[in-house]
Protein backbone atom coordinates (compact mmCIF):
# COMPACT_ATOMS: atom_id res chain seq x y z
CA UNK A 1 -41.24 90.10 158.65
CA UNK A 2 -39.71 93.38 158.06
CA UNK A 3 -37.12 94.18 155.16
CA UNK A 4 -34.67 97.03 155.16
CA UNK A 5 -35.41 99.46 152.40
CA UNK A 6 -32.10 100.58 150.78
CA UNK A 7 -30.45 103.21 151.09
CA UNK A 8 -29.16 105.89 148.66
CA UNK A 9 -26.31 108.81 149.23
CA UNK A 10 -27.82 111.98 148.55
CA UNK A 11 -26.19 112.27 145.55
CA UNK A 12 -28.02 109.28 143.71
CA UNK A 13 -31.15 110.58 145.14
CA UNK A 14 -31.06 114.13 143.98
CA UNK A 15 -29.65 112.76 140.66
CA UNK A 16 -32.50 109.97 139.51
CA UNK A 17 -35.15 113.06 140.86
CA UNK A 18 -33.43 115.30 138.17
CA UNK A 19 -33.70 112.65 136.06
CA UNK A 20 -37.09 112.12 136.32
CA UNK A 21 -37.69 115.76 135.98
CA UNK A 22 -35.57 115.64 132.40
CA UNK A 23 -37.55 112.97 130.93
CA UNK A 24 -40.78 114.46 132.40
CA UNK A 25 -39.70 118.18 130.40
CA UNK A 26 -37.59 117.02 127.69
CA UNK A 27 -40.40 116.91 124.99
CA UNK A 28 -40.87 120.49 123.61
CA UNK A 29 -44.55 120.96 124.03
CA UNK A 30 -44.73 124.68 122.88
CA UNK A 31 -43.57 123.71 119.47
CA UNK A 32 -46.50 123.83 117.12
CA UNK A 33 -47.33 119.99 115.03
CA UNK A 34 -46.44 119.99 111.51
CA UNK A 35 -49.20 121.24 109.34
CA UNK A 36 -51.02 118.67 107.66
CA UNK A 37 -52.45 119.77 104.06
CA UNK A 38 -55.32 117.10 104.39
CA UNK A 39 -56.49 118.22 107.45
CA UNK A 40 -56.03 121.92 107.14
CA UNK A 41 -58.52 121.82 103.81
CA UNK A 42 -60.96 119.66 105.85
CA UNK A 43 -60.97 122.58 108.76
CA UNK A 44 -60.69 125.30 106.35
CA UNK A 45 -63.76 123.74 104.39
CA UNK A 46 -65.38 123.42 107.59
CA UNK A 47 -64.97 126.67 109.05
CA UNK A 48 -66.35 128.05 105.84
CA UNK A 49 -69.75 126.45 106.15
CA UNK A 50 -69.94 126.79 109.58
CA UNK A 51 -69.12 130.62 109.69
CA UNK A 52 -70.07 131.94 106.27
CA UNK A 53 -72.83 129.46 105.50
CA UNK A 54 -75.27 132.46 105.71
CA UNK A 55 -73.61 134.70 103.00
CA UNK A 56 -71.62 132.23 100.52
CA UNK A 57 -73.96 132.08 98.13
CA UNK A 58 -75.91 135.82 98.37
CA UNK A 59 -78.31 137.00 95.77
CA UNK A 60 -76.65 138.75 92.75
CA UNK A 61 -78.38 141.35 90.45
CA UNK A 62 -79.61 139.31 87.06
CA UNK A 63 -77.14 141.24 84.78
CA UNK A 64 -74.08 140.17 87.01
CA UNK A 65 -74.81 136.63 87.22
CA UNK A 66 -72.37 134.89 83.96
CA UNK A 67 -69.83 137.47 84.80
CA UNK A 68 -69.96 136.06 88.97
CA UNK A 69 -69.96 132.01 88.15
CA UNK A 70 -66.64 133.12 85.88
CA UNK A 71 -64.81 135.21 88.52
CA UNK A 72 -66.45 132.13 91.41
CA UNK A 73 -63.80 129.53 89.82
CA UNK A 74 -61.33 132.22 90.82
CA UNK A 75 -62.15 132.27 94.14
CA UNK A 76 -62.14 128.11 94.48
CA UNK A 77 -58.06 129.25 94.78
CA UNK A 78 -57.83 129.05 98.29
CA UNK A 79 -57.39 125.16 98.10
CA UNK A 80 -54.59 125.17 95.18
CA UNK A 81 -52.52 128.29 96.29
CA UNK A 82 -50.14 127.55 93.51
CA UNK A 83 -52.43 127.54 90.46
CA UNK A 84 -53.90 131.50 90.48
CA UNK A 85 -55.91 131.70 87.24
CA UNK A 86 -55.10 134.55 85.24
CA UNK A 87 -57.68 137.15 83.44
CA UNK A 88 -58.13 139.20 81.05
CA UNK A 89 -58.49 142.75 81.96
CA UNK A 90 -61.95 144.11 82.11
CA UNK A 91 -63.85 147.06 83.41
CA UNK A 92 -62.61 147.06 87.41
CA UNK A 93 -59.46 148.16 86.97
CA UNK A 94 -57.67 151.15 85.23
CA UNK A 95 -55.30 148.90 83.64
CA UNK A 96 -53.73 149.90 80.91
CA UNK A 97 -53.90 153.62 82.10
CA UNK A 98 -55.80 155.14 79.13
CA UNK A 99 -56.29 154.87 75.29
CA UNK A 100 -53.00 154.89 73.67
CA UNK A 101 -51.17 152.50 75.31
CA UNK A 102 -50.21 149.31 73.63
CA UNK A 103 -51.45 146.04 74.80
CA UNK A 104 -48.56 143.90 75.18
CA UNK A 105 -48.60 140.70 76.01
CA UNK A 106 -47.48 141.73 80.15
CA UNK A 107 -50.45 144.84 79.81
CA UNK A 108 -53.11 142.41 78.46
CA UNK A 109 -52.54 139.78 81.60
CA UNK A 110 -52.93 140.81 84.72
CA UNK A 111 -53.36 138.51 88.17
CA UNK A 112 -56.82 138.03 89.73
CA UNK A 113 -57.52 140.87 92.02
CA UNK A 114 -58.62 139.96 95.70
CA UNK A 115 -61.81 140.17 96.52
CA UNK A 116 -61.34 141.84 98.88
CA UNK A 117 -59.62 144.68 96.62
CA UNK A 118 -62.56 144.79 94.99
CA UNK A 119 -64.66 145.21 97.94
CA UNK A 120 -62.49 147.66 99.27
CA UNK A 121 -62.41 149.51 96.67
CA UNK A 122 -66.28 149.52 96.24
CA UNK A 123 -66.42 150.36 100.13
CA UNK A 124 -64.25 153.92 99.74
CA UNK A 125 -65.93 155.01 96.45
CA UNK A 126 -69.72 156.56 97.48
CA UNK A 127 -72.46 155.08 94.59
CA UNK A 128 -72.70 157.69 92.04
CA UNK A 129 -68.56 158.46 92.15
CA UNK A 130 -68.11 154.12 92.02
CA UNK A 131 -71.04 153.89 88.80
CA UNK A 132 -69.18 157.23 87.40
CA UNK A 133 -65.67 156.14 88.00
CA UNK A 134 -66.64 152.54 86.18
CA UNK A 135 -68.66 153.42 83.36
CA UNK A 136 -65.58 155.73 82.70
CA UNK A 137 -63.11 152.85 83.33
CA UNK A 138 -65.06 150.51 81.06
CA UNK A 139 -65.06 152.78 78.28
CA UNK A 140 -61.13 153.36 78.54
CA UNK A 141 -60.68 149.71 78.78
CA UNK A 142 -62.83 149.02 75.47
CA UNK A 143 -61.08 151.72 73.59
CA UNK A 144 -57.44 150.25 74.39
CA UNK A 145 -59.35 146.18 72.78
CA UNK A 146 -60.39 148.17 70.08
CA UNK A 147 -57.40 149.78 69.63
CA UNK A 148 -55.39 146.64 69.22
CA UNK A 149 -58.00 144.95 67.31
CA UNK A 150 -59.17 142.51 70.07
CA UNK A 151 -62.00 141.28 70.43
CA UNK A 152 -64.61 143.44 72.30
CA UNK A 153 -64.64 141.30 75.70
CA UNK A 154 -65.33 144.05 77.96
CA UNK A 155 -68.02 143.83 80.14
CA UNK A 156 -71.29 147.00 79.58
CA UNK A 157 -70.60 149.51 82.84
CA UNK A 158 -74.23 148.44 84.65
CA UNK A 159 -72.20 144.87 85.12
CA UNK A 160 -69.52 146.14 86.71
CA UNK A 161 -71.17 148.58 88.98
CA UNK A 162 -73.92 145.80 89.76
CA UNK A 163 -70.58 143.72 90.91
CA UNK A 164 -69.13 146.66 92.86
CA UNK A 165 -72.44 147.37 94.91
CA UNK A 166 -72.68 143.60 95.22
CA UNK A 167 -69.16 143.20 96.87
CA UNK A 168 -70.22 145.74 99.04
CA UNK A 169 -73.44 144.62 100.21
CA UNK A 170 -72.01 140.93 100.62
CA UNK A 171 -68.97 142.58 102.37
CA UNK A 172 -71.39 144.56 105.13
CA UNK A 173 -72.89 141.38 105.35
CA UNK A 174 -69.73 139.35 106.82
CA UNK A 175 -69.59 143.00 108.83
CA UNK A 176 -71.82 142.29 112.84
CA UNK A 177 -73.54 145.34 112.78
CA UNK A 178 -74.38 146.47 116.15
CA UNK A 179 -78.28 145.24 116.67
CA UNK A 180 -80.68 148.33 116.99
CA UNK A 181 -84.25 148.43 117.79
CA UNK A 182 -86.36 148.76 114.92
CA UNK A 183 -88.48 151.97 114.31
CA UNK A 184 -91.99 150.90 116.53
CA UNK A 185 -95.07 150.95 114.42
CA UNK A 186 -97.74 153.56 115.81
CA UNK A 187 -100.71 152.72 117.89
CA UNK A 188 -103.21 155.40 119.30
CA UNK A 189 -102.79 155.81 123.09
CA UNK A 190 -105.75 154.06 125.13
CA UNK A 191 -107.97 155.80 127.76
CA UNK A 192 -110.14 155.83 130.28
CA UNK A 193 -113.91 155.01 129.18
CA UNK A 194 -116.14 153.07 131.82
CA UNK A 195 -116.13 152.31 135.13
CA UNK A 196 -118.35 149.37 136.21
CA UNK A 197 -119.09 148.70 140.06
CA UNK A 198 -121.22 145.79 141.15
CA UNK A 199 -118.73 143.64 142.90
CA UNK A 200 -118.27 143.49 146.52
CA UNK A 201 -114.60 142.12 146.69
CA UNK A 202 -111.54 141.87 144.51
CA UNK A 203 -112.39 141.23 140.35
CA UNK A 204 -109.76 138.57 139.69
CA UNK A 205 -110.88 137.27 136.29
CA UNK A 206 -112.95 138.01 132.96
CA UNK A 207 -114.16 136.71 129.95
CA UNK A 208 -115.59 137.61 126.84
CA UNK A 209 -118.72 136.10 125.38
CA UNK A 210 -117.62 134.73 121.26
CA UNK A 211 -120.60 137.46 119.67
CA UNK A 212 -119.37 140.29 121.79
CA UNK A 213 -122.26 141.10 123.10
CA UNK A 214 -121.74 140.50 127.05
CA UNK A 215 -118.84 139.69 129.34
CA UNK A 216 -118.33 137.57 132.37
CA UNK A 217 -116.26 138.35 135.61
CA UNK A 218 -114.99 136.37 138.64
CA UNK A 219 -114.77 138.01 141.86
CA UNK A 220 -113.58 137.21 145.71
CA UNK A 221 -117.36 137.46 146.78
CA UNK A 222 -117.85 134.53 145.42
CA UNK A 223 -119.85 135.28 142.08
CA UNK A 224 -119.70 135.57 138.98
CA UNK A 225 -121.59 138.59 137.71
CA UNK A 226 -123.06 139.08 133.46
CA UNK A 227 -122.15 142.57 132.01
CA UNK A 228 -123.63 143.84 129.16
CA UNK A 229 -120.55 145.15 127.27
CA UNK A 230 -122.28 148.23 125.43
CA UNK A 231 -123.70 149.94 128.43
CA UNK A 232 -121.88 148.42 131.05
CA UNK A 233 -125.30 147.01 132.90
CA UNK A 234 -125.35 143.82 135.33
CA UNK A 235 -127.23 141.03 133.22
CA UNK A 236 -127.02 138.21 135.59
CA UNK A 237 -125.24 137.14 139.02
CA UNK A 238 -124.57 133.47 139.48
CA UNK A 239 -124.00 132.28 143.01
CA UNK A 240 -122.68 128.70 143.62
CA UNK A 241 -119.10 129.00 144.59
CA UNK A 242 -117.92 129.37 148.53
CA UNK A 243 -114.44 130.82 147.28
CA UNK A 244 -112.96 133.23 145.39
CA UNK A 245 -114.00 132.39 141.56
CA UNK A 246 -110.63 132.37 140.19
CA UNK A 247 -111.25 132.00 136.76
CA UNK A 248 -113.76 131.89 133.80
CA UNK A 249 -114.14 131.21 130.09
CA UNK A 250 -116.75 131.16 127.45
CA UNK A 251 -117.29 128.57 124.96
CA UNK A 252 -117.34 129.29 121.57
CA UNK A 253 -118.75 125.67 121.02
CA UNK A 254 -121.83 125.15 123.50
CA UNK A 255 -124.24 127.74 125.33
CA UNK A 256 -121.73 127.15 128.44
CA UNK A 257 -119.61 128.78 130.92
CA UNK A 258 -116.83 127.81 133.06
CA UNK A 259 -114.92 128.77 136.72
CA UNK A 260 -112.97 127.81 139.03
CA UNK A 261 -112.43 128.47 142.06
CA UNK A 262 -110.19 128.71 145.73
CA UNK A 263 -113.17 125.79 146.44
CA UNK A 264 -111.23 123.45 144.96
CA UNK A 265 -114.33 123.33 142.19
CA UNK A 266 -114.51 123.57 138.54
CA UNK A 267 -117.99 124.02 137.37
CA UNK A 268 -119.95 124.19 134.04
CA UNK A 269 -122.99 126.73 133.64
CA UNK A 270 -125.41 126.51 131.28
CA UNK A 271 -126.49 129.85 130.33
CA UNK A 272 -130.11 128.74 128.76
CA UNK A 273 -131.04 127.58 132.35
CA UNK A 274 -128.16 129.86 134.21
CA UNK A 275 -127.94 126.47 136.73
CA UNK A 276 -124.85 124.55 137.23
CA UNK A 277 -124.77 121.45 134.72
CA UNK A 278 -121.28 119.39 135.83
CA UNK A 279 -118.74 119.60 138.25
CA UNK A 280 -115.12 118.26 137.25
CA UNK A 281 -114.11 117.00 140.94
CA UNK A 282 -109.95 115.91 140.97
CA UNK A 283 -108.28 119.06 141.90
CA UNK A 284 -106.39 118.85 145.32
CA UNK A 285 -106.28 122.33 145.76
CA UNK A 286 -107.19 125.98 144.61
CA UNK A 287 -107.71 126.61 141.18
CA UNK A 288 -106.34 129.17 139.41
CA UNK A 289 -107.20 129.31 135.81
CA UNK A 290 -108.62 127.30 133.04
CA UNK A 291 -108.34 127.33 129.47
CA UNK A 292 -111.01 125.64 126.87
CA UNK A 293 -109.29 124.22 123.60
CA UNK A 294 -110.55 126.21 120.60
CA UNK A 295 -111.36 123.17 118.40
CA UNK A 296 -111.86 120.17 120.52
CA UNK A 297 -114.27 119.87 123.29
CA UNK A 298 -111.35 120.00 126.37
CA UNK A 299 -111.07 121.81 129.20
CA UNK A 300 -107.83 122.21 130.91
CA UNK A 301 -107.58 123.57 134.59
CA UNK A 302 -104.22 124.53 136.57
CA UNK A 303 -104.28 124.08 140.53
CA UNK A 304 -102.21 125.38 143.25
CA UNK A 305 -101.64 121.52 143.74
CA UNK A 306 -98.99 121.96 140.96
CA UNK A 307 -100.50 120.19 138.32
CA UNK A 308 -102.38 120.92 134.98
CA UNK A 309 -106.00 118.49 134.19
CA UNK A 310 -107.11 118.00 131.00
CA UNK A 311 -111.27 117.39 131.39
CA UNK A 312 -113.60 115.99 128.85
CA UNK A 313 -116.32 118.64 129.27
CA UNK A 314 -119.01 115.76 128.39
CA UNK A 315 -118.28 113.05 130.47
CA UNK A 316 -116.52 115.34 133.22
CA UNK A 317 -113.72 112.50 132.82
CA UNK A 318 -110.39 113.55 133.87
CA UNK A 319 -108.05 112.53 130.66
CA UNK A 320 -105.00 113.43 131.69
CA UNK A 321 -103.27 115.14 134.85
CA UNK A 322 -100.00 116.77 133.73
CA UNK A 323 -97.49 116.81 136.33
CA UNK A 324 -93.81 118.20 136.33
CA UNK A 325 -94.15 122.03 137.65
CA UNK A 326 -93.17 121.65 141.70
CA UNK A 327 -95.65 124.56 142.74
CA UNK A 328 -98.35 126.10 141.86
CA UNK A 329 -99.25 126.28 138.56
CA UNK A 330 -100.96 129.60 138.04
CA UNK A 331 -101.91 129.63 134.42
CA UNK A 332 -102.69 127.61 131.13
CA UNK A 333 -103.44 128.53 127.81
CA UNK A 334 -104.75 126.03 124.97
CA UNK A 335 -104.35 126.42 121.17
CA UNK A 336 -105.20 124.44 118.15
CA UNK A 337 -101.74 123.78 116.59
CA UNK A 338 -98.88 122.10 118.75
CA UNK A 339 -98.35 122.62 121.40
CA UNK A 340 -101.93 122.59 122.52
CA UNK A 341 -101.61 123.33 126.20
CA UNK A 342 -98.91 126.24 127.65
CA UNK A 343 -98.60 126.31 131.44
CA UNK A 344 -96.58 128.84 133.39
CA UNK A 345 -95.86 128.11 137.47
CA UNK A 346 -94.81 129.80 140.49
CA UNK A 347 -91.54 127.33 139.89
CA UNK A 348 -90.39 130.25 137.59
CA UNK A 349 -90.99 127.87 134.60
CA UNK A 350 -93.24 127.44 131.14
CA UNK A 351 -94.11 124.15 130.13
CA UNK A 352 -95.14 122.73 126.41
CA UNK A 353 -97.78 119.74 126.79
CA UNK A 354 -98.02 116.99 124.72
CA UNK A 355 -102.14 116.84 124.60
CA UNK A 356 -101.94 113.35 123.14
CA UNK A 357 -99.51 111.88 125.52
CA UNK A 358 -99.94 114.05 128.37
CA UNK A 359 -96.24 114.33 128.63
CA UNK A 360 -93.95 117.87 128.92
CA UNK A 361 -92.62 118.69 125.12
CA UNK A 362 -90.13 121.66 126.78
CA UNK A 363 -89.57 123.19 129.83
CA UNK A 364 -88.65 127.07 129.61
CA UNK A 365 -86.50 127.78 132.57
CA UNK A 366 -84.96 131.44 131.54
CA UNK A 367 -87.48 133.13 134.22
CA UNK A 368 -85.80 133.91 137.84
CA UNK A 369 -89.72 134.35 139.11
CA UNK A 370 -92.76 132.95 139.12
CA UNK A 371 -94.70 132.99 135.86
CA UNK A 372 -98.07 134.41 136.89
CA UNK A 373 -99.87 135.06 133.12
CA UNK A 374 -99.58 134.06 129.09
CA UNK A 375 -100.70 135.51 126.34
CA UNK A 376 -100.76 134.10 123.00
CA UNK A 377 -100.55 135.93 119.96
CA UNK A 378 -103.48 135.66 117.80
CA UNK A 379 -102.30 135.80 114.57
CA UNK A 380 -98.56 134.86 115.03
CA UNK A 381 -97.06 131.34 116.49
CA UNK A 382 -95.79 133.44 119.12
CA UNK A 383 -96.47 134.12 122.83
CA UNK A 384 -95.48 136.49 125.70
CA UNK A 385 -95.09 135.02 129.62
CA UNK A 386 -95.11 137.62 132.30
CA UNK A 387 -93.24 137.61 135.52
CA UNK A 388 -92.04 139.85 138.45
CA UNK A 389 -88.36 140.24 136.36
CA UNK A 390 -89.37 140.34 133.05
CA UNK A 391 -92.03 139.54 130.14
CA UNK A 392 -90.51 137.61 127.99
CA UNK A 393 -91.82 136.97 124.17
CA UNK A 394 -91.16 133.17 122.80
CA UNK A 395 -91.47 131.53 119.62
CA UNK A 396 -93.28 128.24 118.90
CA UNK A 397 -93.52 125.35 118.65
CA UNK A 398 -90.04 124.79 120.58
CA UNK A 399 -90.37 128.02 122.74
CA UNK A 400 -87.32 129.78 121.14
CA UNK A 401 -86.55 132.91 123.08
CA UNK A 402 -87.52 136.17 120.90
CA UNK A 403 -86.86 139.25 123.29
CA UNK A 404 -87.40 140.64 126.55
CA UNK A 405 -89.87 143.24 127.36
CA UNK A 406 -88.05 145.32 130.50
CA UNK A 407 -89.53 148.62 132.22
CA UNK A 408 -92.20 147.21 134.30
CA UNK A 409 -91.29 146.66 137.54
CA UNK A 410 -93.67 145.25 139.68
CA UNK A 411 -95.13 142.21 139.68
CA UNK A 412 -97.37 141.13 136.65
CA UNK A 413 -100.53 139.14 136.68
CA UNK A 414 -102.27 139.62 133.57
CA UNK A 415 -101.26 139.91 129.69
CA UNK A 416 -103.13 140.54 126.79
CA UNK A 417 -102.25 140.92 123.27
CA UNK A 418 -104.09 142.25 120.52
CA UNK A 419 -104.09 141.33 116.17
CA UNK A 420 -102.54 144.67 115.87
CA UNK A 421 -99.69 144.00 117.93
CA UNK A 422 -100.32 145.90 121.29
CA UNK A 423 -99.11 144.07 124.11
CA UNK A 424 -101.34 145.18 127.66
CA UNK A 425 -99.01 144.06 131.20
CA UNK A 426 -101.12 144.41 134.23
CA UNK A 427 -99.35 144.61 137.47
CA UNK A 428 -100.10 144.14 141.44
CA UNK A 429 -99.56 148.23 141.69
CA UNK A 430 -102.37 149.37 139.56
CA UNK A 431 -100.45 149.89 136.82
CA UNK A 432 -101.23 149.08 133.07
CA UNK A 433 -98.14 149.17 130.61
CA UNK A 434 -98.80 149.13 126.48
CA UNK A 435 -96.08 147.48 124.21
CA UNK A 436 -95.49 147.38 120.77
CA UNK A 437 -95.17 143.50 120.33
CA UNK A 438 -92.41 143.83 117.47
CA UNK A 439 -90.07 146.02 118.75
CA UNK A 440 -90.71 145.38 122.20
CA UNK A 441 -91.05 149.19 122.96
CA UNK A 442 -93.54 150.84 125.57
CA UNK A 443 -95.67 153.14 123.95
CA UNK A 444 -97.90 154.15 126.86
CA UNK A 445 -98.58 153.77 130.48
CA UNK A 446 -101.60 153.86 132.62
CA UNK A 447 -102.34 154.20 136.33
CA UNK A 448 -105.74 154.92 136.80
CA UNK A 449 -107.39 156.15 140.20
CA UNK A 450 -108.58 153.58 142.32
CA UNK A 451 -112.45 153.64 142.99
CA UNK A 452 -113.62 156.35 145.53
CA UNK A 453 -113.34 154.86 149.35
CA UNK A 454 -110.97 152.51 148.10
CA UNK A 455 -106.92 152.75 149.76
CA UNK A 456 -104.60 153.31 147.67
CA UNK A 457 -102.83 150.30 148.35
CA UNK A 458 -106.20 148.69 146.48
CA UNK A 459 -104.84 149.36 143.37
CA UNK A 460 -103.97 146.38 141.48
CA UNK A 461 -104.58 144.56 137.65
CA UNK A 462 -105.42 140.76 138.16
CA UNK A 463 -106.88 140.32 134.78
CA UNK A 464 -107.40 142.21 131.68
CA UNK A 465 -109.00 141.27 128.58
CA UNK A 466 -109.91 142.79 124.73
CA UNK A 467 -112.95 142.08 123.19
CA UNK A 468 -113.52 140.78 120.17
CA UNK A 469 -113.53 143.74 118.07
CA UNK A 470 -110.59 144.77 119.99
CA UNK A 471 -111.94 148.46 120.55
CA UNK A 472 -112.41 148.03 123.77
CA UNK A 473 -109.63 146.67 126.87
CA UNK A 474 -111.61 145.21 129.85
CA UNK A 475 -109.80 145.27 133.12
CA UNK A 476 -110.71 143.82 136.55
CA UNK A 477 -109.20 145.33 139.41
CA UNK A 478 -108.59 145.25 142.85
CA UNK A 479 -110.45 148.27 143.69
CA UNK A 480 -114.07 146.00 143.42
CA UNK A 481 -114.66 147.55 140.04
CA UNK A 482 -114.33 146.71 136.18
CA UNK A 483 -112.59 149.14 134.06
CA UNK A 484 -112.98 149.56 130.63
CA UNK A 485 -110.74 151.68 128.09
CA UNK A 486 -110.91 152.53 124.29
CA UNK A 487 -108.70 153.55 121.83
CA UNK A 488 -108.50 157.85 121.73
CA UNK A 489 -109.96 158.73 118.39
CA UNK A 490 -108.49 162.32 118.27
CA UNK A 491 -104.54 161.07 118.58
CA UNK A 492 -102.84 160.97 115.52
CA UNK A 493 -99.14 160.50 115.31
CA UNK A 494 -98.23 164.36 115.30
CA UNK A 495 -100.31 164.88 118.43
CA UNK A 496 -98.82 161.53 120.37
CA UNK A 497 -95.45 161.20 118.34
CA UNK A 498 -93.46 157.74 119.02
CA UNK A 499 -90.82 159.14 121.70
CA UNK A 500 -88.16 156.76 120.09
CA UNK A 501 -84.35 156.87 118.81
CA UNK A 502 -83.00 153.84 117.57
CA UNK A 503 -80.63 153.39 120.42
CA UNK A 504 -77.69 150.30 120.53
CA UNK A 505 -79.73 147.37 121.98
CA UNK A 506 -78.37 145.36 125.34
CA UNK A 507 -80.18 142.82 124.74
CA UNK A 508 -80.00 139.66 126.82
CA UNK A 509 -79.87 136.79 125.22
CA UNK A 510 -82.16 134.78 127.26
């Protein structure tokens, strides 16, 4: 059934669409809503503590303290505009202008200066001409009380300077100063000491024994080799793996060692019979590196199968698998405080385990490559990740971002930081950068000759290490050898000045 739809002239059209248009326009939206008083002291109490949190209550020199709480109920004014307090003239201002001139009752009162008066004024004068020009305001100022037989309220000079160099502290304070790199501390430059041959393919990882005296290395032949460190003699090979040995560790708990391997196997060694003791089968994959917890006996293994296992190194049971990275996971690290276990992926991510639950505590994601090596500080609850764009220095336990470390362009595979705050990069070109770990800035670099008969395309870092007097840096290179550098004795800091200028900082904020 159809029905006719009405029609309109054009008139009655164009006029209800004009219409609509008026009623649609008519309210007059740029006008601005009546202030409300309640409101505007809640926002203006707000924005306070939200902004100026940091500097509304700053430290005051002893001396200036009574006279600060007196002039602080001055500065409540901003929520009764109305009521300004009135004062009685003191030592900031030259009013009256000298001795001599009667205190009336309009000379004796004067309104509250700003603050920011006072600031300013403590901004223009330098020190000495600000503690000269108050000591001889004070004095004026006390003459003119004693003159008219007031009481002597003035305030000693010291006071009134201590509040002028307050103001402008507090004031550069509220100032953003442009962020600038702090002066680096010094470290002597490192150098060539020892060069160790012995292995037959690439050296891709080493360890240091807890007394110092010998260290262990992993190689792509397929053993691991024992080095004495102070000569730099083979000990020991241990055959046993069909891969690449991948990584190996210590323990400072038991007469044991530990690699992994492209095999797919994790094994235990123990060093009074040099025989492999347990195998930790679970791993779908290669393994790349394994960490052993410092104060519990764990061992924790990462796998090209993208997962992390936590082993019990007794009953070789396999306590937790931590999944979440979506590739290879190509190093862990374990500590003693939370979080215990640190894993960094080829999925350009860090993630903080949960060791009791087994379950991610935070996922870093500000990488833009993989994550190939960690390093944790030793002495501070901080740690560096390395990666092809970037090494980037983090704060735990929530892996706050601290600073980037840019200037090493290639790709990195090994860190290693020492107690006196010298940060070692390794990269995939043979080259070896040093870093001063506050300030971020590259002291040295180091790209040593590869091994006679090797290519040059055969120079490359996978691992580097410092021992436990941290004399010595251990590195295990590409070139089939060990290299092992020490601290030049003869540098001081006239002979190897820090090349540094405290330059504006870009720096990124992730």
């Amino acid at each position: 059934m159809t029905e006719d739809v009405q029609k309109h002239s054009v008139h009655t059209l164009v006029f209800r669409s004009l219409k609509r248009t008026h009623d649609m326009f008519v309210s007059d939206h740029a006008k601005s809503i009546a202030l409300d008083e309640e409101s505007h002291k809640v926002k203006v109490g707000v924005k306070l503590k939200a902004d100026y949190s940091a500097v509304l209550h700053m430290p005051v020199l002893k001396e200036g303290k009574d006279r600060v709480s007196g002039n602080m109920q001055g500065h409540q004014s901003y929520t009764q505009p109305d009521d300004e307090p009135e004062y009685l003239i003191t030592g900031t201002h030259a009013y009256p202008s000298g001795p001599g001139v009667a205190l009336t009752a309009d000379t004796k009162m004067h309104r509250n200066p700003t603050e920011g008066g006072v600031h300013s004024m403590a901004l223009v004068l330098p020190p000495s001409q600000a503690r000269l020009d108050v000591s001889r305001t004070a004095a004026s100022v006390s003459d003119i009380h004693r003159h008219a037989g007031a009481a002597e309220r003035s305030h000693p000079p010291s006071t009134a300077v201590s509040l002028m160099e307050g103001g402008g502290t507090r004031n550069t304070a509220l100032m953003r100063k442009a962020p600038t790199m702090p002066k680096p501390q010094w470290h002597p430059p490192w150098k060539l000491f020892r060069v160790i041959s012995g292995h037959l393919g690439w050296v891709r990882s080493i360890a240091v024994e807890p007394g110092n005296q010998w260290f262990v290395t992993g190689s792509a032949d397929r053993t691991i080799k024992i080095w004495d460190l102070a000569s730099g003699k083979l000990k020991l090979s241990l055959t046993g793996h069909i891969s690449t040995v991948r990584g190996v560790a210590v323990s400072s708990r038991s007469p044991y060692l530990f690699s992994c391997g492209e095999d797919k196997q994790v094994k235990c060694w123990d060093l009074e019979y040099n025989k492999v003791i347990r195998h930790y089968h679970g791993h779908l994959s290669a393994v790349y590196d394994l960490d052993l917890h410092p104060t519990i006996d764990v061992l924790v293994t990462c796998s090209r199968d993208a997962t992390a296992r936590v082993w019990d190194i007794r009953t070789k049971a396999n306590v937790h698998t931590l999944t979440g990275h979506t590739n290879t996971v190509a190093t862990v690290r374990c500590q003693a405080a939370e979080p215990q276990i640190i894993t960094g992926s080829h999925d350009s991510t860090i993630r903080l385990w949960d060791l009791i639950g087994g379950k991610t505590r935070a996922t870093l994601t500000n990488h833009k490559k993989s994550v190939r090596t960690l390093a944790l500080h030793p002495r501070q609850y901080t740690f560096a990740s390395g990666s092809a764009d970037n090494i980037k220095q983090w704060m735990f336990p929530d892996g706050n971002f601290i600073q980037n470390l840019s200037g090493h362009n290639a790709i990195i595979n090994t860190l290693a930081v020492s107690s006196d705050g010298v940060l070692v990069s390794g990269a995939d070109n043979g080259t070896i950068h040093m870093w001063d770990w506050r300030t971020g800035y590259n002291f040295q670099r180091i790209h040593a000759a590869v091994q006679p008969g090797s290519l040059d395309s055969e120079s490359g870092i996978f691992a580097c290490m410092f021992d436990h007097s941290e004399s010595r840096l251990i590195t295990a290179e590409a070139d089939k050898t060990i290299k092992v550098y020490k601290e030049d004795d003869t540098a001081t800091e006239e002979s190897h000045p820090v090349n540094w200028k405290p330059e504006i900082l870009k720096r990124k904020r992730f």
